[in-house]
C-alpha atoms as a PDB file:
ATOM      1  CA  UNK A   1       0.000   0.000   0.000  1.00  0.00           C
ATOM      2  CA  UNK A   2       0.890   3.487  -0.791  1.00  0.00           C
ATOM      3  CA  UNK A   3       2.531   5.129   2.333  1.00  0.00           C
ATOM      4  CA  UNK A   4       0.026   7.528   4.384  1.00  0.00           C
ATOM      5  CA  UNK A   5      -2.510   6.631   1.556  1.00  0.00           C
ATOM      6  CA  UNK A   6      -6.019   4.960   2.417  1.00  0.00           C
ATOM      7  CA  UNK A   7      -6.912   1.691   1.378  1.00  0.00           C
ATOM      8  CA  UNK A   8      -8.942   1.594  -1.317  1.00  0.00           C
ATOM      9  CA  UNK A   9     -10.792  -1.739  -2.511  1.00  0.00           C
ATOM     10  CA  UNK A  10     -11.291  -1.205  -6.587  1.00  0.00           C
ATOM     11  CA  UNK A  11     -11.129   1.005  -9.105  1.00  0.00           C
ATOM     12  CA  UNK A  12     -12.880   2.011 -12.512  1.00  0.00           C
ATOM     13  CA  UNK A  13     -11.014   1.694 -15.636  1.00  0.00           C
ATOM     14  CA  UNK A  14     -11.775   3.554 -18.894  1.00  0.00           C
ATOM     15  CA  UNK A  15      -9.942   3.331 -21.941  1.00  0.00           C
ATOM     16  CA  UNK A  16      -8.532   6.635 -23.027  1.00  0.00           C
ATOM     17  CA  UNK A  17      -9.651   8.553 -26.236  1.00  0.00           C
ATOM     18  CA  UNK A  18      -7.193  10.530 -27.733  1.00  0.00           C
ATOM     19  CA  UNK A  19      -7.424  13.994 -29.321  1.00  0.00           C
ATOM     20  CA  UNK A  20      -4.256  14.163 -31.823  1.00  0.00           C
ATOM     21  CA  UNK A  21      -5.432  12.421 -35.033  1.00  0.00           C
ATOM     22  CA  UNK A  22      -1.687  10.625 -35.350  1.00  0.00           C
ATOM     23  CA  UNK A  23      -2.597   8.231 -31.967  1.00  0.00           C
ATOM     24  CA  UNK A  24      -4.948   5.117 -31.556  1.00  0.00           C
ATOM     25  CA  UNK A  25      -8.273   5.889 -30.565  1.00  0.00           C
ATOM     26  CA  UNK A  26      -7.660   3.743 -27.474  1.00  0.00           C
ATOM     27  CA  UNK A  27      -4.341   2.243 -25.638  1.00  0.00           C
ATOM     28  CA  UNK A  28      -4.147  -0.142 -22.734  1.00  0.00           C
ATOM     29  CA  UNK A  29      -1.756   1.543 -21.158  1.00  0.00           C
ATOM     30  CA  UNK A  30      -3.592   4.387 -20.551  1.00  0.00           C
ATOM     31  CA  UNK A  31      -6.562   4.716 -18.026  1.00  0.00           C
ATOM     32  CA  UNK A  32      -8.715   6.848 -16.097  1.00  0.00           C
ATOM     33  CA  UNK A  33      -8.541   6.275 -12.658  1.00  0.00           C
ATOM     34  CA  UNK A  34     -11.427   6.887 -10.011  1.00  0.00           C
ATOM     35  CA  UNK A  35     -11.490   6.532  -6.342  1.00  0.00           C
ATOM     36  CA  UNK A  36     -13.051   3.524  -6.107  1.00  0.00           C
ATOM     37  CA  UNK A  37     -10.031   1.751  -6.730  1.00  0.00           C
ATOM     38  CA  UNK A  38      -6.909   3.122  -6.834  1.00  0.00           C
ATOM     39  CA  UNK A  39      -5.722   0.743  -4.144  1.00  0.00           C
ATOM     40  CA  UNK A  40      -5.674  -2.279  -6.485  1.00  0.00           C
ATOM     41  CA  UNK A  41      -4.934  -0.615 -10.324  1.00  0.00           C
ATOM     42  CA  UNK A  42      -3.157   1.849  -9.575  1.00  0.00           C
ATOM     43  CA  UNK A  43      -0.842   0.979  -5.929  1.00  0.00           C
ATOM     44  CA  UNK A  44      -0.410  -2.567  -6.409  1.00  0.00           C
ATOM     45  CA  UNK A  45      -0.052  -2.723  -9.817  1.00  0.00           C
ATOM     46  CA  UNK A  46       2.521  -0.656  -9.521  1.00  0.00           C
ATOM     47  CA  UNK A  47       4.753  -3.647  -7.892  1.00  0.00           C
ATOM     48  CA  UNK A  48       4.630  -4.881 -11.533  1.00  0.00           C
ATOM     49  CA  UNK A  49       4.521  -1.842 -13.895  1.00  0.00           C
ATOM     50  CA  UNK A  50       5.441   1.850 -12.732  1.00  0.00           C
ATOM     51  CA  UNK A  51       2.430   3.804 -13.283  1.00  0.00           C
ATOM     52  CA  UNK A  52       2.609   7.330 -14.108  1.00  0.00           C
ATOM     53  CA  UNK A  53      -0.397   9.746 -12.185  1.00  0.00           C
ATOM     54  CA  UNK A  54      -1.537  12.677 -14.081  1.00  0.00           C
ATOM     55  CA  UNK A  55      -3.642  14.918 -12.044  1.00  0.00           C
ATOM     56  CA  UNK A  56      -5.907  17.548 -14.228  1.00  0.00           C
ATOM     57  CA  UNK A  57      -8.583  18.752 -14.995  1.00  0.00           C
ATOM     58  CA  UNK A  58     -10.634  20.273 -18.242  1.00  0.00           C
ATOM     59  CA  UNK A  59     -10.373  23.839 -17.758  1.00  0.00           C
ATOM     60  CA  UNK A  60      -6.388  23.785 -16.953  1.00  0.00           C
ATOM     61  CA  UNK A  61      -4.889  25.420 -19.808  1.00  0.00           C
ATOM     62  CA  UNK A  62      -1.460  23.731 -19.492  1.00  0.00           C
ATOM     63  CA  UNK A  63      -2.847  20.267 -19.053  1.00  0.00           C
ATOM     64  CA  UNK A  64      -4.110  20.456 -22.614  1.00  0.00           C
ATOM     65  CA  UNK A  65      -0.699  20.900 -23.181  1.00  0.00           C
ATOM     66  CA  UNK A  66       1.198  18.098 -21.105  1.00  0.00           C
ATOM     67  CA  UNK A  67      -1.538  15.375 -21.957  1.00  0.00           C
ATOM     68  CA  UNK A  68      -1.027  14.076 -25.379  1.00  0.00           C
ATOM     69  CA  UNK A  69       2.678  14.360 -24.559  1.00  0.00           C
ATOM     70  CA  UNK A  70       2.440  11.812 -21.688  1.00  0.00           C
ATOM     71  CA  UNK A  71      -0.167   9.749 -23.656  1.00  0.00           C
ATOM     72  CA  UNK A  72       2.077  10.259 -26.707  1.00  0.00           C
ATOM     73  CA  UNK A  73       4.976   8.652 -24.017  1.00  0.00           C
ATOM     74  CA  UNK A  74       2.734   5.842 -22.801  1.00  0.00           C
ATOM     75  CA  UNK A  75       1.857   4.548 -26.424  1.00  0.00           C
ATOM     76  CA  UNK A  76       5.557   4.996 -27.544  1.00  0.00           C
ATOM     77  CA  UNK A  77       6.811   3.134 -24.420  1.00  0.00           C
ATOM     78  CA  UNK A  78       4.601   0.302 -24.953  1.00  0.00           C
ATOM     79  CA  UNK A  79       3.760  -0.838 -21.355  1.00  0.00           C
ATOM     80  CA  UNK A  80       7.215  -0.107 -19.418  1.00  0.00           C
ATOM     81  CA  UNK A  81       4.618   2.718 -17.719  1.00  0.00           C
ATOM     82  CA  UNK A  82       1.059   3.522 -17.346  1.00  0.00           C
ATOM     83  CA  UNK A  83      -0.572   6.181 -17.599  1.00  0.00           C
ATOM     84  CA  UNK A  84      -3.311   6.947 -14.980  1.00  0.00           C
ATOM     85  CA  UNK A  85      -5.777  10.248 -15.454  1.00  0.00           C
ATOM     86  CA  UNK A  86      -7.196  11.812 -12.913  1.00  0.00           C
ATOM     87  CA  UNK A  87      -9.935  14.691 -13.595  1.00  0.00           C
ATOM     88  CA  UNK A  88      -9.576  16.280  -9.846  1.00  0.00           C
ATOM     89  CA  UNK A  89     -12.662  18.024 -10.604  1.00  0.00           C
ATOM     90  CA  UNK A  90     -14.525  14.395 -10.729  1.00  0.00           C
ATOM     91  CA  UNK A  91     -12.265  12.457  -8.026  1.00  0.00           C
ATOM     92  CA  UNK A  92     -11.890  15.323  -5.849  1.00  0.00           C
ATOM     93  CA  UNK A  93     -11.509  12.695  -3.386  1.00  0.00           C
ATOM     94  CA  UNK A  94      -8.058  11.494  -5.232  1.00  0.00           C
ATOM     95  CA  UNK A  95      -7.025  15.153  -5.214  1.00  0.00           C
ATOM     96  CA  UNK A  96      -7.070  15.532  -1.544  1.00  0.00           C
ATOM     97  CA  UNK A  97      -5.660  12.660  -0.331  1.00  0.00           C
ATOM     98  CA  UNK A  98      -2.207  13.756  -3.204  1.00  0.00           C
ATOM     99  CA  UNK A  99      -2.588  16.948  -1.451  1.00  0.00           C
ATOM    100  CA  UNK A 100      -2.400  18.334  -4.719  1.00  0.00           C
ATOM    101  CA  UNK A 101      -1.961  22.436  -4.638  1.00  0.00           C
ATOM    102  CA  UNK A 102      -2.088  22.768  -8.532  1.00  0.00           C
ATOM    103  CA  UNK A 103      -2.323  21.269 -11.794  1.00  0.00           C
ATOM    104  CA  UNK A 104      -0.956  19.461 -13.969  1.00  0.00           C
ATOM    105  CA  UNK A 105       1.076  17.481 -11.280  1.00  0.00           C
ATOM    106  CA  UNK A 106       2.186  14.345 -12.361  1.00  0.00           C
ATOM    107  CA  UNK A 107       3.381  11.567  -9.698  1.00  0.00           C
ATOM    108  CA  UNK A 108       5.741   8.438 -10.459  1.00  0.00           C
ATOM    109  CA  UNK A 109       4.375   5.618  -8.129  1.00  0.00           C
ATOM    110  CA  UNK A 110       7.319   2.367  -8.371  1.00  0.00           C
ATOM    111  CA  UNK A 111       6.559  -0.185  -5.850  1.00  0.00           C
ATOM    112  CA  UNK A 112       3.881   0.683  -4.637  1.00  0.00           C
ATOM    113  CA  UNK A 113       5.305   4.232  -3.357  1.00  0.00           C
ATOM    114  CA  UNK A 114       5.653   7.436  -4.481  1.00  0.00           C
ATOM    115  CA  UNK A 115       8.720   7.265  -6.104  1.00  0.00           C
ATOM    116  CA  UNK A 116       9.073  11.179  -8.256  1.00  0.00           C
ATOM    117  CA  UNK A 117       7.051  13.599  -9.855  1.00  0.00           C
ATOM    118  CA  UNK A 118       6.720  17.063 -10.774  1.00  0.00           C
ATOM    119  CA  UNK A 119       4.262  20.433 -11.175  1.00  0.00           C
ATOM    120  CA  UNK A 120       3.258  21.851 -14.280  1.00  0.00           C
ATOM    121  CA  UNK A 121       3.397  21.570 -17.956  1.00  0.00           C
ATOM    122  CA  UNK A 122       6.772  20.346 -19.469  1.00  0.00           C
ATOM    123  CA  UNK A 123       8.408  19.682 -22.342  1.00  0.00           C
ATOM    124  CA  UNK A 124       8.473  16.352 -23.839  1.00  0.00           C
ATOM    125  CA  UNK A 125      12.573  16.141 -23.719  1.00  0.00           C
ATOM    126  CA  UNK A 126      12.436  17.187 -20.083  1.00  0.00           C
ATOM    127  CA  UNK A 127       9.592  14.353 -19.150  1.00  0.00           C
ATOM    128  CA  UNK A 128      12.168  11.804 -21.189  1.00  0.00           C
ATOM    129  CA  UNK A 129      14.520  12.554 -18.864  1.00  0.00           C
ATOM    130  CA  UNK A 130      12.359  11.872 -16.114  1.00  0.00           C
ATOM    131  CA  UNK A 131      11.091   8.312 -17.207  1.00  0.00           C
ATOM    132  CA  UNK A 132      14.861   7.854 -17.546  1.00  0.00           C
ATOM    133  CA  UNK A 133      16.252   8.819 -14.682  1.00  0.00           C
ATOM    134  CA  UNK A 134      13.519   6.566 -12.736  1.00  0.00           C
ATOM    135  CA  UNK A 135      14.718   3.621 -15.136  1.00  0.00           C
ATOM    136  CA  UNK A 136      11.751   3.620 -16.963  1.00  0.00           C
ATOM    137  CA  UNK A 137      12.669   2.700 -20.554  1.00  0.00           C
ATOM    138  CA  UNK A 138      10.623   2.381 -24.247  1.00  0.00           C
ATOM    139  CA  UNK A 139       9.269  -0.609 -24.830  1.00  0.00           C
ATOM    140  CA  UNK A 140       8.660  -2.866 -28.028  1.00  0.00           C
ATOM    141  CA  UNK A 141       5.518  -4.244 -29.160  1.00  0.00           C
ATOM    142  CA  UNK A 142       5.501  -7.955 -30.127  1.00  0.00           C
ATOM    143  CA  UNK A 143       8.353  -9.088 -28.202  1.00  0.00           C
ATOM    144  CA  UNK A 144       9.336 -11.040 -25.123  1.00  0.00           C
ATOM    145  CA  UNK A 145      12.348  -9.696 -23.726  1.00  0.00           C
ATOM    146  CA  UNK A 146      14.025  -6.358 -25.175  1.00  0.00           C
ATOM    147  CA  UNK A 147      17.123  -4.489 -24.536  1.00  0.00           C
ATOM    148  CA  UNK A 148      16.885  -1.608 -22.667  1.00  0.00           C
ATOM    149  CA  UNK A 149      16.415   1.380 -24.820  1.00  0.00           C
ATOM    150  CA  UNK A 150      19.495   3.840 -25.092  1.00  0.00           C
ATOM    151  CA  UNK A 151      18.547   6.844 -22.990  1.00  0.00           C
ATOM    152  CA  UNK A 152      18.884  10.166 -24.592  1.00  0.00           C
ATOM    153  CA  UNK A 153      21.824  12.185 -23.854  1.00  0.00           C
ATOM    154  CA  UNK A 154      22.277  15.948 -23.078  1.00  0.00           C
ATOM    155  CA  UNK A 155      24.188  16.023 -26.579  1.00  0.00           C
ATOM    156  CA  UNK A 156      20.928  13.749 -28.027  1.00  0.00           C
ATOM    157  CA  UNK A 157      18.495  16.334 -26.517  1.00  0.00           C
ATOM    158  CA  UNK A 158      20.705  19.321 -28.210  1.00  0.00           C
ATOM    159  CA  UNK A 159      20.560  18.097 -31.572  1.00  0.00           C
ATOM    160  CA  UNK A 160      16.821  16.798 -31.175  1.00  0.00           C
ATOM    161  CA  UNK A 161      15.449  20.053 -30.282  1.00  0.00           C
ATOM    162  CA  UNK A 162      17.837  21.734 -32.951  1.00  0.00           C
ATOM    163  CA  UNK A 163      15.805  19.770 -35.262  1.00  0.00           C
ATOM    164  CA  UNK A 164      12.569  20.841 -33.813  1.00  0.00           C
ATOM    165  CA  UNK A 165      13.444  24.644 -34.285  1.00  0.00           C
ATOM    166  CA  UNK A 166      14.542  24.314 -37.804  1.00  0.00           C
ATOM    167  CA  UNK A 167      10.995  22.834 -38.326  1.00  0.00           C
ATOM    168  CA  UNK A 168       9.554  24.730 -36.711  1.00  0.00           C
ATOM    169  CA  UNK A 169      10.958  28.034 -36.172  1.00  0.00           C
ATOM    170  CA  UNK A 170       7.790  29.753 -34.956  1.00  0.00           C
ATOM    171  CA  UNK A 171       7.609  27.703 -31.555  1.00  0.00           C
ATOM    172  CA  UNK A 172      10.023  29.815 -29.231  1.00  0.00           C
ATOM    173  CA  UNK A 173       9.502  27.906 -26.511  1.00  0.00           C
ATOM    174  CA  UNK A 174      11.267  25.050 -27.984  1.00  0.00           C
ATOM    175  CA  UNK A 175      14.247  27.842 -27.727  1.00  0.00           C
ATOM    176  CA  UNK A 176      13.905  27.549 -23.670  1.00  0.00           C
ATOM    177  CA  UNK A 177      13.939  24.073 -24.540  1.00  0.00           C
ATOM    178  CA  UNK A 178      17.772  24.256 -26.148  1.00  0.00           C
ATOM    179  CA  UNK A 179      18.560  26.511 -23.098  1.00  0.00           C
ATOM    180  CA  UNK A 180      17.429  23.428 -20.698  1.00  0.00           C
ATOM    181  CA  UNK A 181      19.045  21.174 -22.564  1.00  0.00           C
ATOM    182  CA  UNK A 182      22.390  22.713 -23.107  1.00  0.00           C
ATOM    183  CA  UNK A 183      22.714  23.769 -19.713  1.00  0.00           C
ATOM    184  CA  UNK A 184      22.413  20.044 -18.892  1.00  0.00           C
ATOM    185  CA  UNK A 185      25.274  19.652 -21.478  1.00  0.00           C
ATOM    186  CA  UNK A 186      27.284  22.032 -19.134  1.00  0.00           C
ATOM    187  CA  UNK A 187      27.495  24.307 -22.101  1.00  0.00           C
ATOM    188  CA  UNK A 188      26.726  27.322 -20.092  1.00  0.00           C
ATOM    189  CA  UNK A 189      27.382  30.068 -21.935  1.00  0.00           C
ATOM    190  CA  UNK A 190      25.152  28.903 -25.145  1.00  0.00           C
ATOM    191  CA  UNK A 191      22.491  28.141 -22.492  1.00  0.00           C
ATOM    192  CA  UNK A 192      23.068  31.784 -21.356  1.00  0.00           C
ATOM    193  CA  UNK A 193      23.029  33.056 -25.099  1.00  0.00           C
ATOM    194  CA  UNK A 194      19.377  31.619 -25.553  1.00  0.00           C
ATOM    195  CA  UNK A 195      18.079  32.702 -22.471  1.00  0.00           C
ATOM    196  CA  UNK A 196      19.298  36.085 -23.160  1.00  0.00           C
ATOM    197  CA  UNK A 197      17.524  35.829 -26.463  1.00  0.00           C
ATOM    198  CA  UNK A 198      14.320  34.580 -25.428  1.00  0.00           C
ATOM    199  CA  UNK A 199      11.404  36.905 -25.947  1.00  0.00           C
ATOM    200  CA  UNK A 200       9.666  38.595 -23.196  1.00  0.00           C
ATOM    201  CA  UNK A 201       6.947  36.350 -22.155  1.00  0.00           C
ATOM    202  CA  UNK A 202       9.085  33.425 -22.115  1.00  0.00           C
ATOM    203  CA  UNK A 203      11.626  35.076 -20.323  1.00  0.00           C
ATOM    204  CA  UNK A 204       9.286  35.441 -16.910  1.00  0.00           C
ATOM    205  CA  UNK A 205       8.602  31.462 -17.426  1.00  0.00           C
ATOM    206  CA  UNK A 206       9.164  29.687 -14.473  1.00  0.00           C
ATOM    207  CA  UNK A 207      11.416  26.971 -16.022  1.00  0.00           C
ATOM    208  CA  UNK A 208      13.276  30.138 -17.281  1.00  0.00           C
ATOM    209  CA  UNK A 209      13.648  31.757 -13.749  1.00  0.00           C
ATOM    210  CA  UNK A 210      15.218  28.392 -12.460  1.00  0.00           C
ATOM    211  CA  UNK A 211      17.342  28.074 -15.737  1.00  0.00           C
ATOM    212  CA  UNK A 212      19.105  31.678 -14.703  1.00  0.00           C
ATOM    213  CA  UNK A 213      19.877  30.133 -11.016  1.00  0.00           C
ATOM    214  CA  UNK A 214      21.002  26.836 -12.555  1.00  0.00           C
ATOM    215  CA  UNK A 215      23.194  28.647 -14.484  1.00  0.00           C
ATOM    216  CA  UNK A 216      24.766  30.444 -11.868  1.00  0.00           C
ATOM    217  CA  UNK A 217      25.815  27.584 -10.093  1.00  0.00           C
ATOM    218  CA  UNK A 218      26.771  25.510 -12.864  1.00  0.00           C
ATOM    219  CA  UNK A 219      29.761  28.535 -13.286  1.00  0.00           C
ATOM    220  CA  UNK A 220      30.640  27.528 -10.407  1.00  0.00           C
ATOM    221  CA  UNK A 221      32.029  24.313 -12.105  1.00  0.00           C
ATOM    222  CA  UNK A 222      34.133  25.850 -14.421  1.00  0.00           C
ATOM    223  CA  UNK A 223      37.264  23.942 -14.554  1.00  0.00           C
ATOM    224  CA  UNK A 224      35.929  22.138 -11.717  1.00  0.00           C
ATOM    225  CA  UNK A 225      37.059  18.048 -11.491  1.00  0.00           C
ATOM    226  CA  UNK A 226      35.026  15.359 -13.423  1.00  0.00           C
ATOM    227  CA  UNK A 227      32.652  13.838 -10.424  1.00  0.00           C
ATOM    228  CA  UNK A 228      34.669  10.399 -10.291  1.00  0.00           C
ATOM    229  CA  UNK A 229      37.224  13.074  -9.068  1.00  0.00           C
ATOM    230  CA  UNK A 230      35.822  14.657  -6.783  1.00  0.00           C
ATOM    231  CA  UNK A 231      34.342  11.490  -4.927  1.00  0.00           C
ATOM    232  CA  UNK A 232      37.806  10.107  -5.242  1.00  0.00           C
ATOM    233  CA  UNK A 233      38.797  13.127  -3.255  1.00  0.00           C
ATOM    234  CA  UNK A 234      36.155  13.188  -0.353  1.00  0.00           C
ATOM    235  CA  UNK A 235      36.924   8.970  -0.034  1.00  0.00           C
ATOM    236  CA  UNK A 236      40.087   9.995   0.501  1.00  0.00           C
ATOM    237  CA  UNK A 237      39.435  12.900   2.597  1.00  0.00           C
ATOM    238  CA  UNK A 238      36.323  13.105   3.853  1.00  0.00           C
ATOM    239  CA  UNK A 239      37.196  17.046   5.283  1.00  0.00           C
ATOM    240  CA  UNK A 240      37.978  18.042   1.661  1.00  0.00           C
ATOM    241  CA  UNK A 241      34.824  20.803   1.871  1.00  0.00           C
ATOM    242  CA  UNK A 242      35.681  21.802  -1.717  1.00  0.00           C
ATOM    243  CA  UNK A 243      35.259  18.313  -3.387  1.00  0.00           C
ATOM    244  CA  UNK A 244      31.970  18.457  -1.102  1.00  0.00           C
ATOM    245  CA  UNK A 245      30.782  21.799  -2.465  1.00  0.00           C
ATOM    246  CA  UNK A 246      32.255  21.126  -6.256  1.00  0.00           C
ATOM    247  CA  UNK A 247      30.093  17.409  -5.876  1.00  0.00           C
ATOM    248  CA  UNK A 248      26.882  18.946  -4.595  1.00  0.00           C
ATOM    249  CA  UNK A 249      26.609  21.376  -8.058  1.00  0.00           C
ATOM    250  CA  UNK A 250      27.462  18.427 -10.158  1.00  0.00           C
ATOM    251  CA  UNK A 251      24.828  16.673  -8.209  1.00  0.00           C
ATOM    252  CA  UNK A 252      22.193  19.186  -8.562  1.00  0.00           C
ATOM    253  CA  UNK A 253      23.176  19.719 -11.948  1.00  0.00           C
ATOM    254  CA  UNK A 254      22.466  16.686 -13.183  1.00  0.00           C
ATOM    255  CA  UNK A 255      19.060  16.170 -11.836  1.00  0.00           C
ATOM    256  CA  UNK A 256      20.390  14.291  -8.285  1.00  0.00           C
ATOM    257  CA  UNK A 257      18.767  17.008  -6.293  1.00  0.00           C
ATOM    258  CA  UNK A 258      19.164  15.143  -2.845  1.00  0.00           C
ATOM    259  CA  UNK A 259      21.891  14.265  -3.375  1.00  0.00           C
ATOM    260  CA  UNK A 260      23.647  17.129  -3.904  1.00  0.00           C
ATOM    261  CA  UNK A 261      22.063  19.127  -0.876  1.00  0.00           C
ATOM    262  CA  UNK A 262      23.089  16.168   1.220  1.00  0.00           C
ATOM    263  CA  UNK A 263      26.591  17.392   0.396  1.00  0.00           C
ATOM    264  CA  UNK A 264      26.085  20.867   1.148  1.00  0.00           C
ATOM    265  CA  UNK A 265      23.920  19.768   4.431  1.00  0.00           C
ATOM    266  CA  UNK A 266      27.203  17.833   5.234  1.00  0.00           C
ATOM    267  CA  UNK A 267      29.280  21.458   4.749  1.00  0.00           C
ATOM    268  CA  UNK A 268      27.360  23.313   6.955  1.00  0.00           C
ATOM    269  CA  UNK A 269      27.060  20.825   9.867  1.00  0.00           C
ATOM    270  CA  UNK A 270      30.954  20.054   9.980  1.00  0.00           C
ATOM    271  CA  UNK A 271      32.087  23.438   8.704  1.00  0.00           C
ATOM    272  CA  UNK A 272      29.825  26.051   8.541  1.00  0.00           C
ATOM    273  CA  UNK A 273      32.046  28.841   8.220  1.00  0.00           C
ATOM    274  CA  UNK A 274      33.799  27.586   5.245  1.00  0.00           C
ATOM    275  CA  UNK A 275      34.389  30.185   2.648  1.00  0.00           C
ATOM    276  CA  UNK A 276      31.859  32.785   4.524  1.00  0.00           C
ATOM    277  CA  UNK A 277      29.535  30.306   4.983  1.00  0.00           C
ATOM    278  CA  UNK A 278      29.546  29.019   1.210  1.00  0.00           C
ATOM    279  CA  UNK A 279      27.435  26.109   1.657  1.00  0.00           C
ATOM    280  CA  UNK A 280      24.360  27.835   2.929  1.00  0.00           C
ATOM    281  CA  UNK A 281      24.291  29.928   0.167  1.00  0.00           C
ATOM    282  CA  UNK A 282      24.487  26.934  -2.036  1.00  0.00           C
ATOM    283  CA  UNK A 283      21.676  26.119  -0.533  1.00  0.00           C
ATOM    284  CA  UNK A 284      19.719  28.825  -0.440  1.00  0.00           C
ATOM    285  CA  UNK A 285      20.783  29.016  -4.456  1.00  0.00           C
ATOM    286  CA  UNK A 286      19.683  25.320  -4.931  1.00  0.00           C
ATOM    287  CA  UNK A 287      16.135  26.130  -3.526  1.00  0.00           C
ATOM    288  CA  UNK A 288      15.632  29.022  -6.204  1.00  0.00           C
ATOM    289  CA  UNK A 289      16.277  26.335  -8.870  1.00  0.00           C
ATOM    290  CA  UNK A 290      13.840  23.282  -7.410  1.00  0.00           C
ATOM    291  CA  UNK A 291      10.755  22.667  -8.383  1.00  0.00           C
ATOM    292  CA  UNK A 292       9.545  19.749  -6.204  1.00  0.00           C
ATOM    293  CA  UNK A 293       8.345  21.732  -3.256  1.00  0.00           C
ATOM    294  CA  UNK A 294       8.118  18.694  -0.948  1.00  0.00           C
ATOM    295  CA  UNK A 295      11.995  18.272  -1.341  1.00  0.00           C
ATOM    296  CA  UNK A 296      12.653  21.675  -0.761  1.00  0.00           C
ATOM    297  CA  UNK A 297      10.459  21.932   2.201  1.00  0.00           C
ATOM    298  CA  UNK A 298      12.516  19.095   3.836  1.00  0.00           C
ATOM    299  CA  UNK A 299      15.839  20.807   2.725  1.00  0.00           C
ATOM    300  CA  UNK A 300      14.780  24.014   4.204  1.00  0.00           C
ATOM    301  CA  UNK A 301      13.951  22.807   7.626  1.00  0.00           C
ATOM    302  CA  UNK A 302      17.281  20.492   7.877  1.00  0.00           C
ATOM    303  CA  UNK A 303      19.331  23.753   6.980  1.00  0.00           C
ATOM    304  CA  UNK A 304      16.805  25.438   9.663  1.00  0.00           C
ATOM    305  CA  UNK A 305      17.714  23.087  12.398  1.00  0.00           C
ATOM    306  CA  UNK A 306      21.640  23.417  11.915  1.00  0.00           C
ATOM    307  CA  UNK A 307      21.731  27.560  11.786  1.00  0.00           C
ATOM    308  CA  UNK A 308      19.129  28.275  13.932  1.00  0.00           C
END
């Protein structure tokens, strides 16, 4: 059972219609979920198959957006995830008990837990990265047992959206898209050169806002030791509050967001003067650039408990 979830006994499956004309009218990996059920469909079968929760509802502008690209996903994947909707107008019951604040959110439940998720509309490179980084993988239809897919690389992701633009040169968010993606690259200063050149109402965009903080600590890597280098270092001295710092960026960075404010945590409970107090303004930096308020909630009150 899903931890400080109710029990619930069934639930109500509907296959999915799909609005794009280039999908299936139906898929079996997609659903809509209902309270009555979510126990047994959605928890438990998620011991077999991740399944993907997509919380929204009809009049949410940017769910129009992020729902054919995670039924687009689900189809393409082929059963390595499901995809469960949940109108949180009609299972307001559902919404509650997520504690959902707004929509889209989208939560990853492995396991039967809640493994990862995120807020808001994203782009389709950005929720490829997220299957991947939870090991969730394309499948193949017709087959028994498949290799796993190659996951896309930052370099992948740069030339992909590249493509995109020179189709279609009139979508300029796919040019906050390139930013993302070469900042993930570590190519900061092209990242930089896009954002700069965004246009004005994608330039207040929350993923943009983040990307400027991200971007300020990924200088901070500049010459900095590959990160098999700089764990070499701590393992061999663990009071080596550089490596720690230079780790948690790379860490953050590259999408291990605990991770790397573990390191920083670690900084400011050993050493907290280091560098005029360095670490805590790591953290306070890494907050501007999260978007999983749950994780920087926790973060927050951690740092809270060591300064105060």
């Amino acid at each position: 059972m899903l931890a400080g979830l109710p029990d619930f006994p069934h639930i109500a499956i509907v296959p999915r219609s799909f609005p794009v004309s280039s999908a299936p009218s139906t898929s079996e990996h997609i659903f809509d979920a209902t309270t009555a059920g979510f126990e047994s469909e959605v928890v438990q079968a998620s011991m077999q198959t991740p399944v993907l929760v997509d919380l929204w509802a009809e009049w949410c502008g940017p769910c129009k957006s992020l729902g054919p690209i995670l039924e687009k996903l689900a189809i393409e994947f082929n059963g390595a995830f499901r995809l469960a909707k949940i109108d949180v107008d009609a299972e307001q019951q559902l919404a509650a008990m997520f504690g959902v604040r707004s929509i889209p959110t989208v939560i990853l439940i492995k396991d039967g837990q809640m493994a990862d998720g995120f807020a808001g509309a994203q782009p389709e490179g950005q929720i490829r990265e997220f299957l991947a980084r939870n090991g969730i993988v394309a499948g193949e239809a017709g087959t028994e047992e498949e290799a796993p897919a190659a996951v896309e690389t930052p370099e992948d992701a740069i030339n992909r959206i590249q493509q995109d633009i020179a189709a279609e040169p009139e979508r300029a968010e796919l040019k906050l898209d390139l930013a993302l993606a070469l900042m993930r690259a570590g190519r900061v200063e092209p990242a930089q050169a896009e954002l700069d050149a965004l246009p004005a109402n994608l330039a207040t965009d929350a993923r943009a806002v983040r990307l400027r903080s991200q971007l300020e600590l990924a200088r901070a890597l500049a010459g900095a030791p590959s990160l098999a280098e700089l764990r070499q270092r701590i393992e061999t001295n663990g009071d080596d509050w550089e490596a720690r710092d230079l780790l948690g960026v790379r860490l953050l960075i590259e999408g291990e967001e605990a991770a790397g404010l573990d390191q920083f945590l670690d900084v400011l409970k050993r050493q907290r003067d280091w560098n005029e107090g360095q670490a805590k303004k790591r953290l306070l930096a890494a907050f501007a650039t999260l978007d999983n308020a749950e994780l920087v909630g926790t973060y927050r009150r951690k740092m809270a408990s060591l300064v105060f």
